[in-house]
Protein backbone atom coordinates (compact mmCIF):
# COMPACT_ATOMS: atom_id res chain seq x y z
CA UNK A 1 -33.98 4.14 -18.50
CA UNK A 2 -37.56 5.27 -17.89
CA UNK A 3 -37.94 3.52 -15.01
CA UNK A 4 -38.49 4.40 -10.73
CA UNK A 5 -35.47 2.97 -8.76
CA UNK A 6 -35.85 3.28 -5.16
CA UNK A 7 -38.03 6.41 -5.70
CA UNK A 8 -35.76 8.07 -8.45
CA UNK A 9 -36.34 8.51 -11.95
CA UNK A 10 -33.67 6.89 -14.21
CA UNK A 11 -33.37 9.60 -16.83
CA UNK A 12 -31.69 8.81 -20.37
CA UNK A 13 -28.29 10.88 -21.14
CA UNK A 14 -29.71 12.53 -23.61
CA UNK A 15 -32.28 14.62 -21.38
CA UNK A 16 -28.46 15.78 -19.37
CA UNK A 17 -28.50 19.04 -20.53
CA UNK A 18 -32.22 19.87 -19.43
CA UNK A 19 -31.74 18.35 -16.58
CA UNK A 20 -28.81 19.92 -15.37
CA UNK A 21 -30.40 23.24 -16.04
CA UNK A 22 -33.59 22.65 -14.21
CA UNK A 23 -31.60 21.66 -11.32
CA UNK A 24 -28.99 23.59 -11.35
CA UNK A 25 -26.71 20.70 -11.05
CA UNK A 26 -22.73 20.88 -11.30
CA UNK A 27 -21.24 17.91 -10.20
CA UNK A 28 -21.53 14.64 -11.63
CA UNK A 29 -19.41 11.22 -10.84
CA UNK A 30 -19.15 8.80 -13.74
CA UNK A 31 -18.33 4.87 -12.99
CA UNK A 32 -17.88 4.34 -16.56
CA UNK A 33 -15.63 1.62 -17.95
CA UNK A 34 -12.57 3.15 -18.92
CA UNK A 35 -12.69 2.85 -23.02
CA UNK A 36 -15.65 4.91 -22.37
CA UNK A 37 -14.45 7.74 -19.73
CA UNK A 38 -13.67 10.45 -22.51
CA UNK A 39 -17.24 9.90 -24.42
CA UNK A 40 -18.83 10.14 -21.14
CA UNK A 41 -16.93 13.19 -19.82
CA UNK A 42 -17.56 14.95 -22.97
CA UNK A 43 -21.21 14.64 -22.37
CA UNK A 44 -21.31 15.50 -18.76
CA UNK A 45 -19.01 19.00 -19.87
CA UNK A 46 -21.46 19.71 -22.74
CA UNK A 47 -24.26 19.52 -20.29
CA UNK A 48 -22.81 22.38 -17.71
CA UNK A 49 -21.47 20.06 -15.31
CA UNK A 50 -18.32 21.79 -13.82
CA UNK A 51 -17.12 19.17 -11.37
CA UNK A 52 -16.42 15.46 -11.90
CA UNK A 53 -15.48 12.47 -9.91
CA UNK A 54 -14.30 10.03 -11.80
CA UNK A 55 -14.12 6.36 -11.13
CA UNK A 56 -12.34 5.18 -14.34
CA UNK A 57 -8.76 5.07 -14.07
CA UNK A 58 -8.03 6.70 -17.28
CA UNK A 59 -7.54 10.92 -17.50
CA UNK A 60 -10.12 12.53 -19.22
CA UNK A 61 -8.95 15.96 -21.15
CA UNK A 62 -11.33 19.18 -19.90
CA UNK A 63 -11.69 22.46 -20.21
CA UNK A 64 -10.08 24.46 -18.02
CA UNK A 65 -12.65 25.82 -16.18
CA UNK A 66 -13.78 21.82 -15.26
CA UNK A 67 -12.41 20.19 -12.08
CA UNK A 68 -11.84 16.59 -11.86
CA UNK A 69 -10.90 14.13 -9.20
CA UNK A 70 -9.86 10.54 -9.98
CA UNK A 71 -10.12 7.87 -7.78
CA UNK A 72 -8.81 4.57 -8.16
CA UNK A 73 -10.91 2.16 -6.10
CA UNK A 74 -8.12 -0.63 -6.44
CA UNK A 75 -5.57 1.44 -4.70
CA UNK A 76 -7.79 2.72 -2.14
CA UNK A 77 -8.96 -0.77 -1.05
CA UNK A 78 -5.32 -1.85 -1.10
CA UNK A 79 -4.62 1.00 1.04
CA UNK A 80 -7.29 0.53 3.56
CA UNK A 81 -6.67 -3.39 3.91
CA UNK A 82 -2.81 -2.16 4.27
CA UNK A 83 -3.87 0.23 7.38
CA UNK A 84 -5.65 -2.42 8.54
CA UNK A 85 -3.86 -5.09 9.04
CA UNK A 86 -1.06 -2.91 10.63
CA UNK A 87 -2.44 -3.55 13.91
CA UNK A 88 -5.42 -1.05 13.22
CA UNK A 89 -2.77 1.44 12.66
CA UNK A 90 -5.05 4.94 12.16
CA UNK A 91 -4.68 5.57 8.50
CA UNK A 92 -3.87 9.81 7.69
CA UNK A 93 -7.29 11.75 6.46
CA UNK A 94 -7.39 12.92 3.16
CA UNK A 95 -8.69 16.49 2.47
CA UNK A 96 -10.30 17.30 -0.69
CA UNK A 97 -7.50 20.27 -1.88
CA UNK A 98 -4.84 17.32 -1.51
CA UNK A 99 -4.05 16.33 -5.35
């Protein structure tokens, strides 16, 4: 916090909010652990964020008018080593509107 990292800023969470209106930001991703995912989330929504992806495999309870998408990096690795080793077998695209 308060640093440059590769050219960016590294704000502290508690400038969020201002900086989410200056930039008109809506989308965040958090890569929380998991005991921390609701804290986090709770933030992020008080700040005007609309749309999360979240990396901790715990669901997080939103308003309504919040979107998030979960992913699980375990089971997506295990997936993609799966395709893989089934003689490069061409593993089905996901589209974002899939749930």
């Amino acid at each position: 916090i308060g640093t440059v990292f590769e050219g960016y800023y590294i704000h502290s969470m508690d400038e969020l909010a201002e900086k989410v209106a200056e930039n008109g930001l809506t989308v965040a991703i958090t890569t929380v652990p998991s005991h921390h995912s609701q804290e986090a989330v709770d933030v992020i929504v008080e700040s005007g964020i609309t749309a999360i992806l979240n990396f901790a495999p715990d669901r997080v309870t939103v308003p309504d008018e919040v979107n998030v998408r979960y992913i699980d990096l375990t089971t997506e690795l295990l997936t993609l080593i799966f395709f893989d080793n089934q003689n490069h077998y061409k593993m089905p695209a996901v589209h974002f509107n899939e749930q």
